[in-house]
N, C-alpha and C. Protein backbone atom coordinates (compact mmCIF):
# COMPACT_ATOMS: atom_id res chain seq x y z
N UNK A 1 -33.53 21.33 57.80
CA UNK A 1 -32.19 21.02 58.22
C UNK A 1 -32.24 19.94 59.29
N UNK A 2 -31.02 18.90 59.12
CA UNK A 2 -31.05 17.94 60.28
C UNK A 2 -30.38 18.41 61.36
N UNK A 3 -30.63 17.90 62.31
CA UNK A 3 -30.07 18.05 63.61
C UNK A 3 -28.18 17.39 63.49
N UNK A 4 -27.29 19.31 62.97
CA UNK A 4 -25.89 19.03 62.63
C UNK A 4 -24.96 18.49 64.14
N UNK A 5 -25.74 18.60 65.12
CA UNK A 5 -24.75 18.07 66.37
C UNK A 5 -25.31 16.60 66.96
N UNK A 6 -26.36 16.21 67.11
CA UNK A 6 -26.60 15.11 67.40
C UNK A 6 -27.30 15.54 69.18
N UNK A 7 -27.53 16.71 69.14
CA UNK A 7 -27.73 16.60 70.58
C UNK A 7 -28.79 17.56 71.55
N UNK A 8 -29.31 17.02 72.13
CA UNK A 8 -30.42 17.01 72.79
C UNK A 8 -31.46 18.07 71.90
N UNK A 9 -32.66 16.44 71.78
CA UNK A 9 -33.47 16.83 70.78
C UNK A 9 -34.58 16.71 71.64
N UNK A 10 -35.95 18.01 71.26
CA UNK A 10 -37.03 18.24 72.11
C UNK A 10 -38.31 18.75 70.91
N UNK A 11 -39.31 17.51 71.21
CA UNK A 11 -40.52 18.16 70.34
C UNK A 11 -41.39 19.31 71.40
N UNK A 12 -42.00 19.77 70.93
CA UNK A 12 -42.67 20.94 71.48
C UNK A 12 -43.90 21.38 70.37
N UNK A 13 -45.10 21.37 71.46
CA UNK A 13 -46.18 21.28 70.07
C UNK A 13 -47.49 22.67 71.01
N UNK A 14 -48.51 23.00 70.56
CA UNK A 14 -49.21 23.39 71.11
C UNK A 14 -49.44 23.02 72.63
N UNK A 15 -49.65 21.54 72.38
CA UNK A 15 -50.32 20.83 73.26
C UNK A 15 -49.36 20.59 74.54
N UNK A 16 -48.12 20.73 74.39
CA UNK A 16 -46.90 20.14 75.20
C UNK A 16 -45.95 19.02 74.32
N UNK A 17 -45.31 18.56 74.85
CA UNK A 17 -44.43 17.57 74.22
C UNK A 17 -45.48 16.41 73.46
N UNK A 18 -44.65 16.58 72.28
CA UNK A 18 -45.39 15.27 71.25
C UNK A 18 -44.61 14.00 71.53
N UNK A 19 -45.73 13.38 70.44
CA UNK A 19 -45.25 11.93 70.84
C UNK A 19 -45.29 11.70 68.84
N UNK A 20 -44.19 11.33 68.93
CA UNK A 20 -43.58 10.90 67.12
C UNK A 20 -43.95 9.45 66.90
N UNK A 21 -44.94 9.43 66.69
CA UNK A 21 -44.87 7.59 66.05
C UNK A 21 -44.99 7.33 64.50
N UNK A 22 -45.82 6.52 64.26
CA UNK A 22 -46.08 6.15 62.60
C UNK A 22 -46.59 6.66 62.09
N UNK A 23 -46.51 7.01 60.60
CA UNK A 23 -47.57 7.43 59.63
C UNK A 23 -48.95 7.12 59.74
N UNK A 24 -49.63 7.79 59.33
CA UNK A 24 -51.32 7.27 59.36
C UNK A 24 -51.25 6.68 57.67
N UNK A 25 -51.56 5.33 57.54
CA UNK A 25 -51.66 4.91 56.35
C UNK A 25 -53.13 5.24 55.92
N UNK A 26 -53.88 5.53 56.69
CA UNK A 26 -55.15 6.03 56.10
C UNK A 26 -55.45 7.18 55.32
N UNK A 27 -54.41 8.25 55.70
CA UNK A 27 -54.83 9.22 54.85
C UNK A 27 -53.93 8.70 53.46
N UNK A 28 -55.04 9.39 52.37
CA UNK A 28 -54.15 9.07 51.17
C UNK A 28 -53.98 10.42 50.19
N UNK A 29 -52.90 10.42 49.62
CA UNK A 29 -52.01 11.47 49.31
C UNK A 29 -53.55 11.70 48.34
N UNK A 30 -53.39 13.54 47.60
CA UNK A 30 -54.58 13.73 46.97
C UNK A 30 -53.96 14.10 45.51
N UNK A 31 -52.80 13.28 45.17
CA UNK A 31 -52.65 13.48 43.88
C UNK A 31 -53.37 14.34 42.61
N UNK A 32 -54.28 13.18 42.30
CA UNK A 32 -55.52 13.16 41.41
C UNK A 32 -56.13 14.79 41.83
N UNK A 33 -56.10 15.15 42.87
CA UNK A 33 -56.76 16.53 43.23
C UNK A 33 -56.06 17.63 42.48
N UNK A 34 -54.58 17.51 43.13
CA UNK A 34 -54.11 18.40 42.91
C UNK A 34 -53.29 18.51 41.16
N UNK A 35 -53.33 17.23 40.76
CA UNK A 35 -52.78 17.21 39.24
C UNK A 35 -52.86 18.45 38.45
N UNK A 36 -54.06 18.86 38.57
CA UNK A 36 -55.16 19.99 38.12
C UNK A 36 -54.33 21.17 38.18
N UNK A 37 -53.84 21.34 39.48
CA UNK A 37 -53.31 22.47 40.32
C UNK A 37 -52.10 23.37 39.02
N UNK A 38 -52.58 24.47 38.58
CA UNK A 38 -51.93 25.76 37.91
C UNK A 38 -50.21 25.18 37.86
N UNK A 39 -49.48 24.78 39.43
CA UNK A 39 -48.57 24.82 39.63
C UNK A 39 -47.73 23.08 38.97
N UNK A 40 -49.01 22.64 39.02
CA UNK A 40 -48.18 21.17 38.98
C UNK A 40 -47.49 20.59 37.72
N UNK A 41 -47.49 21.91 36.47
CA UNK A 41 -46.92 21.69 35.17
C UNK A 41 -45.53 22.04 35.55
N UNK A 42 -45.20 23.02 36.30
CA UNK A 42 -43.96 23.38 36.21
C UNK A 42 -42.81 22.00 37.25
N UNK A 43 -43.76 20.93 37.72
CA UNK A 43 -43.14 20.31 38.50
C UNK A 43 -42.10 18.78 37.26
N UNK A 44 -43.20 19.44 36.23
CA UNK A 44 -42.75 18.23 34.79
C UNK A 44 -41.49 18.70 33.95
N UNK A 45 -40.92 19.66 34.39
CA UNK A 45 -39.68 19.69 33.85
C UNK A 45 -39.02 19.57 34.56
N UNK A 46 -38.08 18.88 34.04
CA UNK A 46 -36.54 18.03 34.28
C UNK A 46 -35.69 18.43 35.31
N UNK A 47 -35.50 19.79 34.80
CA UNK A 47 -34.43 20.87 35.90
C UNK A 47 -35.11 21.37 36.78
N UNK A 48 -36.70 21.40 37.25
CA UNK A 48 -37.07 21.63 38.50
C UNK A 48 -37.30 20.65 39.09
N UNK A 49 -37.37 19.30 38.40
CA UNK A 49 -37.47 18.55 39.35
C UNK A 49 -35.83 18.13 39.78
N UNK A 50 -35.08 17.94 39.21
CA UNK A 50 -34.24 18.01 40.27
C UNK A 50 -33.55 19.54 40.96
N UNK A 51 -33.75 20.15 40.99
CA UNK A 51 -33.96 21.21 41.62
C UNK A 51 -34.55 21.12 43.50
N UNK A 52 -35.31 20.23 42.85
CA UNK A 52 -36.20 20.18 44.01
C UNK A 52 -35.63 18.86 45.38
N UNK A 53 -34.78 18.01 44.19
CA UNK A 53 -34.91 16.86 44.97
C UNK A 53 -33.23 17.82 45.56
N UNK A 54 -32.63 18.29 44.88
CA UNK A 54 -31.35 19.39 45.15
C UNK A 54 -31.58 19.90 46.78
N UNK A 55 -32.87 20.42 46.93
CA UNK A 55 -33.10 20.82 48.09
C UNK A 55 -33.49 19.63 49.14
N UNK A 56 -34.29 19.18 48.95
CA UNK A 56 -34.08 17.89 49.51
C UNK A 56 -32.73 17.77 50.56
N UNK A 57 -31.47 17.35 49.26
CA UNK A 57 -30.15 17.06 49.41
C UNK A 57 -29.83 17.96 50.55
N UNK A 58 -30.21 19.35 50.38
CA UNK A 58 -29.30 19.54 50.78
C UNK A 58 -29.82 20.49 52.52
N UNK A 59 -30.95 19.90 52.86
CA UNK A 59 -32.11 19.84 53.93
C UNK A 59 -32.01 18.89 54.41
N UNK A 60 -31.31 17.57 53.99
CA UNK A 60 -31.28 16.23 54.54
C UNK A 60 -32.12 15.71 54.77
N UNK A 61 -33.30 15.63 53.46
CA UNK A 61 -34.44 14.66 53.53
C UNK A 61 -34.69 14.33 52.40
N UNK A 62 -33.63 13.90 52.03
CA UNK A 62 -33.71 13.34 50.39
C UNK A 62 -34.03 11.56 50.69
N UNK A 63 -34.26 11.15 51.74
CA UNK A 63 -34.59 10.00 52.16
C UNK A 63 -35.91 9.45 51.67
N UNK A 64 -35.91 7.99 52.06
CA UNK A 64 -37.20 7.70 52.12
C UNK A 64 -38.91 8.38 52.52
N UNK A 65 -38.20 8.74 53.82
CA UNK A 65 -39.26 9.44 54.45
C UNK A 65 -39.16 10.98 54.98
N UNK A 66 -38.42 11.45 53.78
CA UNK A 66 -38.10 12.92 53.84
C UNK A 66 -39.50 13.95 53.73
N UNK A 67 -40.63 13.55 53.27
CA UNK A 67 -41.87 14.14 53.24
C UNK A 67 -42.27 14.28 54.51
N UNK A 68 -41.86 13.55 55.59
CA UNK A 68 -42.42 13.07 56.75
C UNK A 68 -41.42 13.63 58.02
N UNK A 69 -40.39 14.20 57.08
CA UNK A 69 -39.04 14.49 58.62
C UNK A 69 -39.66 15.66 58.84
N UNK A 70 -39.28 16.55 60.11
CA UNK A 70 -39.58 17.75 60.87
C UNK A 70 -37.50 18.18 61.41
N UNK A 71 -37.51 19.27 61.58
CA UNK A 71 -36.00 19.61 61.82
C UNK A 71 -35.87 18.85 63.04
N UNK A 72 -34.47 18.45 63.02
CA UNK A 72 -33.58 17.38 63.68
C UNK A 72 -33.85 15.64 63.46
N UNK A 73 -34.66 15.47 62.09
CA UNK A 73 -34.80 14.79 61.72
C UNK A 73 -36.28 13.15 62.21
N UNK A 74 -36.89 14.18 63.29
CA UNK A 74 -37.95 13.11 64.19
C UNK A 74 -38.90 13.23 62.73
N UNK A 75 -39.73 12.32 63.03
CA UNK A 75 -40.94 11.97 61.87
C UNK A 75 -42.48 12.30 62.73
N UNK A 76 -43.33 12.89 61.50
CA UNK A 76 -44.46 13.22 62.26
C UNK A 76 -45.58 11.86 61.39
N UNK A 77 -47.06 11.88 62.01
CA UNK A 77 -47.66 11.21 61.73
C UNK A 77 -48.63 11.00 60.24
N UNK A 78 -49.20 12.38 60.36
CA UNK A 78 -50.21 12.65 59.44
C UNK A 78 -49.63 13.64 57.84
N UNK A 79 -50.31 12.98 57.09
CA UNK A 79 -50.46 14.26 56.19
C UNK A 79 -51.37 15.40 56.09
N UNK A 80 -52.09 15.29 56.70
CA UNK A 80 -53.44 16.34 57.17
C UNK A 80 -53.26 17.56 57.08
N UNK A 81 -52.47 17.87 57.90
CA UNK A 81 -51.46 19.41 58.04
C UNK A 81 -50.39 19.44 58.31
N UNK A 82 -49.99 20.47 58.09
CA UNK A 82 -48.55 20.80 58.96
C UNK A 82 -48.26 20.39 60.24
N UNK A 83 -47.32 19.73 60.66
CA UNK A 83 -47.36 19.24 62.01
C UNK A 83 -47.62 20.05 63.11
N UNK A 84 -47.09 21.12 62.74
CA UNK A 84 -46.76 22.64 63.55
C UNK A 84 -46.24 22.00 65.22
N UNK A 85 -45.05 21.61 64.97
CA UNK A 85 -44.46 20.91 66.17
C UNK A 85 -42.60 21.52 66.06
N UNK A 86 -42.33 22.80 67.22
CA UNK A 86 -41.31 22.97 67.21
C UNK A 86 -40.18 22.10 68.05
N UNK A 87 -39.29 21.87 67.09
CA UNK A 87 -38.18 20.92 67.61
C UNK A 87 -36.89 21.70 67.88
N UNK A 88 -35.97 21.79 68.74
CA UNK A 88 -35.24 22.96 68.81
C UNK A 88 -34.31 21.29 69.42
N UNK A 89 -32.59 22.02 68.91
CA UNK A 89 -31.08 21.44 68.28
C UNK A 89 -30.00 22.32 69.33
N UNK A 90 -29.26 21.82 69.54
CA UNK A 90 -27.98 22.75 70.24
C UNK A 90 -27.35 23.26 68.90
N UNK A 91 -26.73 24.20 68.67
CA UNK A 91 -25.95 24.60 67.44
C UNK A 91 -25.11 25.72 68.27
N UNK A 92 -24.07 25.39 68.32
CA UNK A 92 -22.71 26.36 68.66
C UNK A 92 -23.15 26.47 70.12
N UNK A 93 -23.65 25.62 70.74
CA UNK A 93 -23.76 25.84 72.12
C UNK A 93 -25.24 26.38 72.23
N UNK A 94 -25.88 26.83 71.60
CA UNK A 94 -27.27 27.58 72.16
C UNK A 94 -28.45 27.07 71.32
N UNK A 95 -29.38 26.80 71.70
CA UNK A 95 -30.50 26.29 71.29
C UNK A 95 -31.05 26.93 69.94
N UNK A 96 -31.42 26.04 68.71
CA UNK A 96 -31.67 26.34 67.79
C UNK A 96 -33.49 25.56 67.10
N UNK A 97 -34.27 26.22 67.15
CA UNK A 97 -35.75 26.06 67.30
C UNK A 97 -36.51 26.13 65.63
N UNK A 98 -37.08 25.08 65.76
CA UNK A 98 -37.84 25.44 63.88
C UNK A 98 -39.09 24.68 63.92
N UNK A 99 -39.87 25.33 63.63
CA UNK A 99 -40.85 24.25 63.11
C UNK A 99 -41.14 23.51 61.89
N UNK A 100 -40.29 23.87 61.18
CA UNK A 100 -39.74 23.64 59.57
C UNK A 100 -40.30 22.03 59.63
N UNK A 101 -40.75 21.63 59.01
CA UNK A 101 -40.84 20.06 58.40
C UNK A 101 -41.28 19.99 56.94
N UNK A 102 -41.25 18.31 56.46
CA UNK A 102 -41.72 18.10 55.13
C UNK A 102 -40.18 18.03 53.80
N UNK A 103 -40.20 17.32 53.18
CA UNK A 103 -39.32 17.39 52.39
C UNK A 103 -38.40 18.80 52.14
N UNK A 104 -39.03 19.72 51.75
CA UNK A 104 -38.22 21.00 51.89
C UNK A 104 -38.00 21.75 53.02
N UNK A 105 -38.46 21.24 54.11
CA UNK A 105 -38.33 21.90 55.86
C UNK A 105 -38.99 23.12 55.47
N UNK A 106 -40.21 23.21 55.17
CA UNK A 106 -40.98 24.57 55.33
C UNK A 106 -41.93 24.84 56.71
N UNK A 107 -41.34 26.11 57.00
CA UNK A 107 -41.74 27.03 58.94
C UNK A 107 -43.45 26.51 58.66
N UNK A 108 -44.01 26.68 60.10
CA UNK A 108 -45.41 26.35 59.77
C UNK A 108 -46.09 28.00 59.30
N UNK A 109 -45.48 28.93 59.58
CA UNK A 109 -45.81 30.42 59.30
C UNK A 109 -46.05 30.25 57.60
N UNK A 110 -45.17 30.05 56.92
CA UNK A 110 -44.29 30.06 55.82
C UNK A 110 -45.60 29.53 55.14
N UNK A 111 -46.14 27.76 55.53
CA UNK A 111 -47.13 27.04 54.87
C UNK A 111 -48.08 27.28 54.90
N UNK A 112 -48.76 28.36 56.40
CA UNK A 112 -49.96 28.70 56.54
C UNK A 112 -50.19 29.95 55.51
N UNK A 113 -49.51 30.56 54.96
CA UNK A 113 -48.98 31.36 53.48
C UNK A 113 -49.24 30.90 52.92
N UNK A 114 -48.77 29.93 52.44
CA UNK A 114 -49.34 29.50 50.61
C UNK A 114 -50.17 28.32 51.12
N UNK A 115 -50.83 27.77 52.29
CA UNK A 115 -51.74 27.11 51.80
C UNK A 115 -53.17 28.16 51.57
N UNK A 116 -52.84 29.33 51.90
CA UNK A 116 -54.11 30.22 51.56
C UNK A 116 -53.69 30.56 49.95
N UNK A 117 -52.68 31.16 49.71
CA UNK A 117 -52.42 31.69 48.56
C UNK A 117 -52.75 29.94 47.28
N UNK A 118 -52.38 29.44 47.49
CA UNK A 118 -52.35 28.27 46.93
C UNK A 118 -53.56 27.18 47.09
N UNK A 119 -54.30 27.41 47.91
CA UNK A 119 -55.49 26.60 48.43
C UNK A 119 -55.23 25.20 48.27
N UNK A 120 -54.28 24.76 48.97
CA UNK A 120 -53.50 23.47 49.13
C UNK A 120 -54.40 22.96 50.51
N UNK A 121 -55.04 21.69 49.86
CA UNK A 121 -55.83 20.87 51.08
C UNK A 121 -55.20 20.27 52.28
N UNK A 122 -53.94 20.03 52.17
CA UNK A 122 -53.21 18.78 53.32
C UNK A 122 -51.46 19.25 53.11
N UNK A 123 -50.68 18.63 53.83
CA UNK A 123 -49.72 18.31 53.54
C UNK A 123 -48.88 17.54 53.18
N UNK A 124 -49.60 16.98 51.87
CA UNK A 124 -49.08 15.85 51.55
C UNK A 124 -48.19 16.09 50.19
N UNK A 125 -46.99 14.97 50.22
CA UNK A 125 -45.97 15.16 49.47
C UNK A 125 -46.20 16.08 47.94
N UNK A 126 -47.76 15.99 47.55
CA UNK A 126 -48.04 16.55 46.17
C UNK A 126 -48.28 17.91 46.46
N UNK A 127 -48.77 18.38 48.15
CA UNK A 127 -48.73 19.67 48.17
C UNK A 127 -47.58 20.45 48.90
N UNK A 128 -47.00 19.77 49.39
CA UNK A 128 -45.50 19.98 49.54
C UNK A 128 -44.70 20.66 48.17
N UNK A 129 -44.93 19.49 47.11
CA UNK A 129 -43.87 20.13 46.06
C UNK A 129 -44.56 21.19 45.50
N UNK A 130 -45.63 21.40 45.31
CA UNK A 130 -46.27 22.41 44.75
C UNK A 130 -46.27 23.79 45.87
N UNK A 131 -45.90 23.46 46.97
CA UNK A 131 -45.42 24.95 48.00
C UNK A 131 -43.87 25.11 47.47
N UNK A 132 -43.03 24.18 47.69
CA UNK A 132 -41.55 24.31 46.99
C UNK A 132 -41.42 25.22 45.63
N UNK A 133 -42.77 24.94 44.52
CA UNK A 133 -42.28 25.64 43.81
C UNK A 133 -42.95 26.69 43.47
N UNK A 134 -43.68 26.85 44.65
CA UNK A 134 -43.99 28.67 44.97
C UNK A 134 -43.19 29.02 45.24
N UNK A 135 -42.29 28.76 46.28
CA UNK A 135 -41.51 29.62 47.04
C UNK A 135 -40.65 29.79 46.13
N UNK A 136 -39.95 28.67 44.97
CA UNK A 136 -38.56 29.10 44.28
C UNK A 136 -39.42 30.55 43.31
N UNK A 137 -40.64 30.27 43.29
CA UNK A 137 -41.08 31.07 42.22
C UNK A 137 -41.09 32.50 42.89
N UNK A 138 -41.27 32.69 43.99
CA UNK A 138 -41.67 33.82 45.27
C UNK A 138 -39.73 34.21 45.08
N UNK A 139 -39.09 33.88 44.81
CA UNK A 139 -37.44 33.91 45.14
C UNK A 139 -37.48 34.60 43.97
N UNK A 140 -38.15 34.33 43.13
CA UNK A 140 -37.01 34.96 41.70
C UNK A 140 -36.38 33.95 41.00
N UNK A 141 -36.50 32.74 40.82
CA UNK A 141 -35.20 32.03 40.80
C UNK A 141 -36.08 30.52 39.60
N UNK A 142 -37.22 30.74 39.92
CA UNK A 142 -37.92 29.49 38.68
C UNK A 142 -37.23 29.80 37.35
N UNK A 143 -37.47 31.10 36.49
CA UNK A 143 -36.62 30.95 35.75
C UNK A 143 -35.34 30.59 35.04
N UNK A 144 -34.40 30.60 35.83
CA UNK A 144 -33.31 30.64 36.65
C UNK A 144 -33.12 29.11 36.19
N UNK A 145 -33.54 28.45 37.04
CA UNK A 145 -33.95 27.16 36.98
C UNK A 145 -33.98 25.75 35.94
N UNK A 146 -35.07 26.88 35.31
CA UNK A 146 -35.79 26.05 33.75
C UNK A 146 -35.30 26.29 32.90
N UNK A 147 -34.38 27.49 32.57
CA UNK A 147 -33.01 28.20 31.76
C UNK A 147 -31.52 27.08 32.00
N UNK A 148 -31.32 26.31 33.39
CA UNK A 148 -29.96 26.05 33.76
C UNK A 148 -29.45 26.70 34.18
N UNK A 149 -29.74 27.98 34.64
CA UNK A 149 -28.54 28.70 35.57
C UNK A 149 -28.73 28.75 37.01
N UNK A 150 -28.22 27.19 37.46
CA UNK A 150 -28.20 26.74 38.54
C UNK A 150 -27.41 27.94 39.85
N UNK A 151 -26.31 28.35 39.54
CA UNK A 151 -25.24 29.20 40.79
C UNK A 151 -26.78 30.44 41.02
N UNK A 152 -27.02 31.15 39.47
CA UNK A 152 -28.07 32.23 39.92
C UNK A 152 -29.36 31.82 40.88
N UNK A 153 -29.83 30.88 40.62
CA UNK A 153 -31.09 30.21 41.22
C UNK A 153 -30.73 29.77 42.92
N UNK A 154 -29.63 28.83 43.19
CA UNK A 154 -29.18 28.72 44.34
C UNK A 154 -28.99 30.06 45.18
N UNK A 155 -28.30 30.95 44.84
CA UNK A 155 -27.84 32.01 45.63
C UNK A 155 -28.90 32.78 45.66
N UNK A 156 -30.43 32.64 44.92
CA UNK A 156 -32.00 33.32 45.24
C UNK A 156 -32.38 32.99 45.97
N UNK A 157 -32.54 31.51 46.32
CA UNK A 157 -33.34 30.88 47.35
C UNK A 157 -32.37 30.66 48.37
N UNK A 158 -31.31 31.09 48.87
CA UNK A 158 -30.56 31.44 50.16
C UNK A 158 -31.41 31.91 50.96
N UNK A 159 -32.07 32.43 50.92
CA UNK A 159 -32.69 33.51 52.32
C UNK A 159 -34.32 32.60 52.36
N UNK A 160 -34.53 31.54 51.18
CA UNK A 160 -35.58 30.74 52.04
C UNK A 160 -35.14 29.10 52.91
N UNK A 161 -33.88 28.74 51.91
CA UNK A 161 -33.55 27.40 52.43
C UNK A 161 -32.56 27.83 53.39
N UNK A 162 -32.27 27.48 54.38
CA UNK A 162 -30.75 28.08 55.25
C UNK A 162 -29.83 26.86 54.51
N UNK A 163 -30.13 26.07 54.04
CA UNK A 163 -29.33 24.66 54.00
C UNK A 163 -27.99 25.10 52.56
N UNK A 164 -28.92 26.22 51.76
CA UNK A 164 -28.51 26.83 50.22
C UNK A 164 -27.39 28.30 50.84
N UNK A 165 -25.88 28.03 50.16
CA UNK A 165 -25.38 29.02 50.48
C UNK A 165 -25.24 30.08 49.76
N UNK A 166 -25.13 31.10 50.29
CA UNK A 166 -25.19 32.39 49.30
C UNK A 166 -23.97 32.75 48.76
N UNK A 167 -23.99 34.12 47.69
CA UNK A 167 -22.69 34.29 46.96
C UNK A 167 -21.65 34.12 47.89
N UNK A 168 -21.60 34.47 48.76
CA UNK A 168 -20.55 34.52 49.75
C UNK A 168 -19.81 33.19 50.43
N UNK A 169 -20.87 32.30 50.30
CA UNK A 169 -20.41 30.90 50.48
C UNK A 169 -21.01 30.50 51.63
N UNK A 170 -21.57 31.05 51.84
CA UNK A 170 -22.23 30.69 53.83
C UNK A 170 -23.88 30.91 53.81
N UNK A 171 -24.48 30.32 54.98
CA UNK A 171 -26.04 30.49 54.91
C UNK A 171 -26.04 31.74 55.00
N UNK A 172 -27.11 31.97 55.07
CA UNK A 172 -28.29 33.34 54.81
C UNK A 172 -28.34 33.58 56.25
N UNK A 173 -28.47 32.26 57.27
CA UNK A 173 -28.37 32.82 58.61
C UNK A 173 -27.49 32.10 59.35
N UNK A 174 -26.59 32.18 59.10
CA UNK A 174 -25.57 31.10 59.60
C UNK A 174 -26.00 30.21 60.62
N UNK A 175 -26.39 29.07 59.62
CA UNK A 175 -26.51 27.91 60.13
C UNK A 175 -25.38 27.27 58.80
N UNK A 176 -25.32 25.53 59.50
CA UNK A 176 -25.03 24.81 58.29
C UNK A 176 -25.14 24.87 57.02
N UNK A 177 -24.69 24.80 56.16
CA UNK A 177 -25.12 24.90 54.66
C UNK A 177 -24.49 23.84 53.65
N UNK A 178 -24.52 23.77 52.85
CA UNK A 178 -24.40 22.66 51.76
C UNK A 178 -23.15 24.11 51.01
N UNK A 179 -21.84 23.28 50.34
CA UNK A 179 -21.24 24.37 49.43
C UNK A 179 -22.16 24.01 47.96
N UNK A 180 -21.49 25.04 47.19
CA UNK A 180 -22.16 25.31 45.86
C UNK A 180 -21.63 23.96 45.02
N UNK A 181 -20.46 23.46 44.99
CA UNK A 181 -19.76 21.74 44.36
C UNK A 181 -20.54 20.99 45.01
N UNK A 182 -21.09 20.92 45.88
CA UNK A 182 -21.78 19.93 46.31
C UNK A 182 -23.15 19.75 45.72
N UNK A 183 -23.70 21.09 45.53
CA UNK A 183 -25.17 20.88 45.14
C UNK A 183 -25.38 20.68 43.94
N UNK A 184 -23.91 21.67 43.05
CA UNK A 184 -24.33 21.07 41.71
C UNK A 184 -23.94 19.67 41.30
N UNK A 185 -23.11 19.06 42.26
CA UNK A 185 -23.28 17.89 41.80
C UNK A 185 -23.94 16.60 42.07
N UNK A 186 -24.65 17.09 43.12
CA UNK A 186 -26.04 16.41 42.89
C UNK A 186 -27.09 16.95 42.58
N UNK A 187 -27.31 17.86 42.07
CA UNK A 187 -27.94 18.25 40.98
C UNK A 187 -28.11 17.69 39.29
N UNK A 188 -27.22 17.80 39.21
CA UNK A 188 -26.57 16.83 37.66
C UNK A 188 -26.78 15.24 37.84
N UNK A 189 -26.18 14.88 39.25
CA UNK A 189 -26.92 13.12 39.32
C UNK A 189 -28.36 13.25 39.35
N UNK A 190 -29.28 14.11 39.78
CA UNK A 190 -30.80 14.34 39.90
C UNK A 190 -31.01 14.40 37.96
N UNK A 191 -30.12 14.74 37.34
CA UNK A 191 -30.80 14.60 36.19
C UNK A 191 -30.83 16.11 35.60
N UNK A 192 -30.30 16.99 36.83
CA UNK A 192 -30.53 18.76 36.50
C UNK A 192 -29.34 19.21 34.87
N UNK A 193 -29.44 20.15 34.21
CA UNK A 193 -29.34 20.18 33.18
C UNK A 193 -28.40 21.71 33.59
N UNK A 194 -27.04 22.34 33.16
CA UNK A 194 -26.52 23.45 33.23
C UNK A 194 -27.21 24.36 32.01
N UNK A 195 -26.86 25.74 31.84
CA UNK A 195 -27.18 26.21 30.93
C UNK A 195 -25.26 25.74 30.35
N UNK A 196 -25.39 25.84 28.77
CA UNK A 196 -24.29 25.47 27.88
C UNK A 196 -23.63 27.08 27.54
């Protein structure tokens, strides 16, 4: 999720306050590694991939350098690991804290999870999407998905994306959320497919 107020933004890392600069162009994404990877077939159909870029949308890092945002939208350096750098947002007046980064804003708790379960080397955009579609798979909701039944699939993964609203129409933890017209219709510009 981006930073919905604009106001006073603070990195916070192990070490003390980070310092956000450029990408490391040296490391290079491990594609070719992970091609291999059990998970990376399900990334070749149509409706998960936009599915995916859906979340993106609606995380607010459907950008250029949405692989690379951390919550409130600062950019970290490396693909190496997880940044594990909490950035905390004013929201309704009181401080709101995540360490969430990476195209789908996944917690560093969350990644240190499936990079064991998943034996994912780095965090780079190829093992990014291949955590994304553990987790929709961890939800219940891949099927869901690869079927077209977009409303069922969205309202599964509520309680992992806050950005995805639930039946009810609101986040999972009330934060910001994306409505359900919104996602499916960029969903459908992504190329996503309804069930008929």
């Amino acid at each position: 999720m981006i930073n919905p107020t604009g106001l006073s933004i603070i990195a916070i890392s192990t070490l003390g306050l980070a310092i956000i600069g450029q990408p490391n162009p040296t490391r290079a994404p491990t594609e070719t590694t992970l091609s291999s990877h059990p998970l990376s077939e399900a990334i070749k159909n149509e409706n998960v991939r936009a599915f995916l870029q859906t979340i993106a949308f609606a995380e607010g890092t459907a950008g250029p350098n949405g692989y690379r945002m951390m919550f409130t939208g600062q950019l970290f350096n490396s693909f190496k690991a997880h940044p594990n750098i909490k950035n905390c947002s004013l929201y309704k007046g009181k401080p709101l804290c995540s360490t969430a980064a990476g195209k789908y804003q996944i917690l560093k708790q969350t990644w240190d999870e499936l990079v064991n379960k998943l034996n994912l080397p780095d965090f780079s955009p190829q093992s990014q999407d291949l955590a994304a579609v553990q987790l929709i798979k961890q939800a219940g909701a891949y099927q869901d998905i690869v079927a077209g039944r977009f409303d069922d699939a969205v309202f599964k993964v509520a309680p992992t994306w806050a950005s995805f609203p639930t039946a009810e129409g609101k986040s999972y933890y009330n934060q910001p959320s994306k409505n359900l017209t919104e996602l499916r219709s960029f969903y459908q510009q992504a190329d996503g497919k309804f069930k008929e």
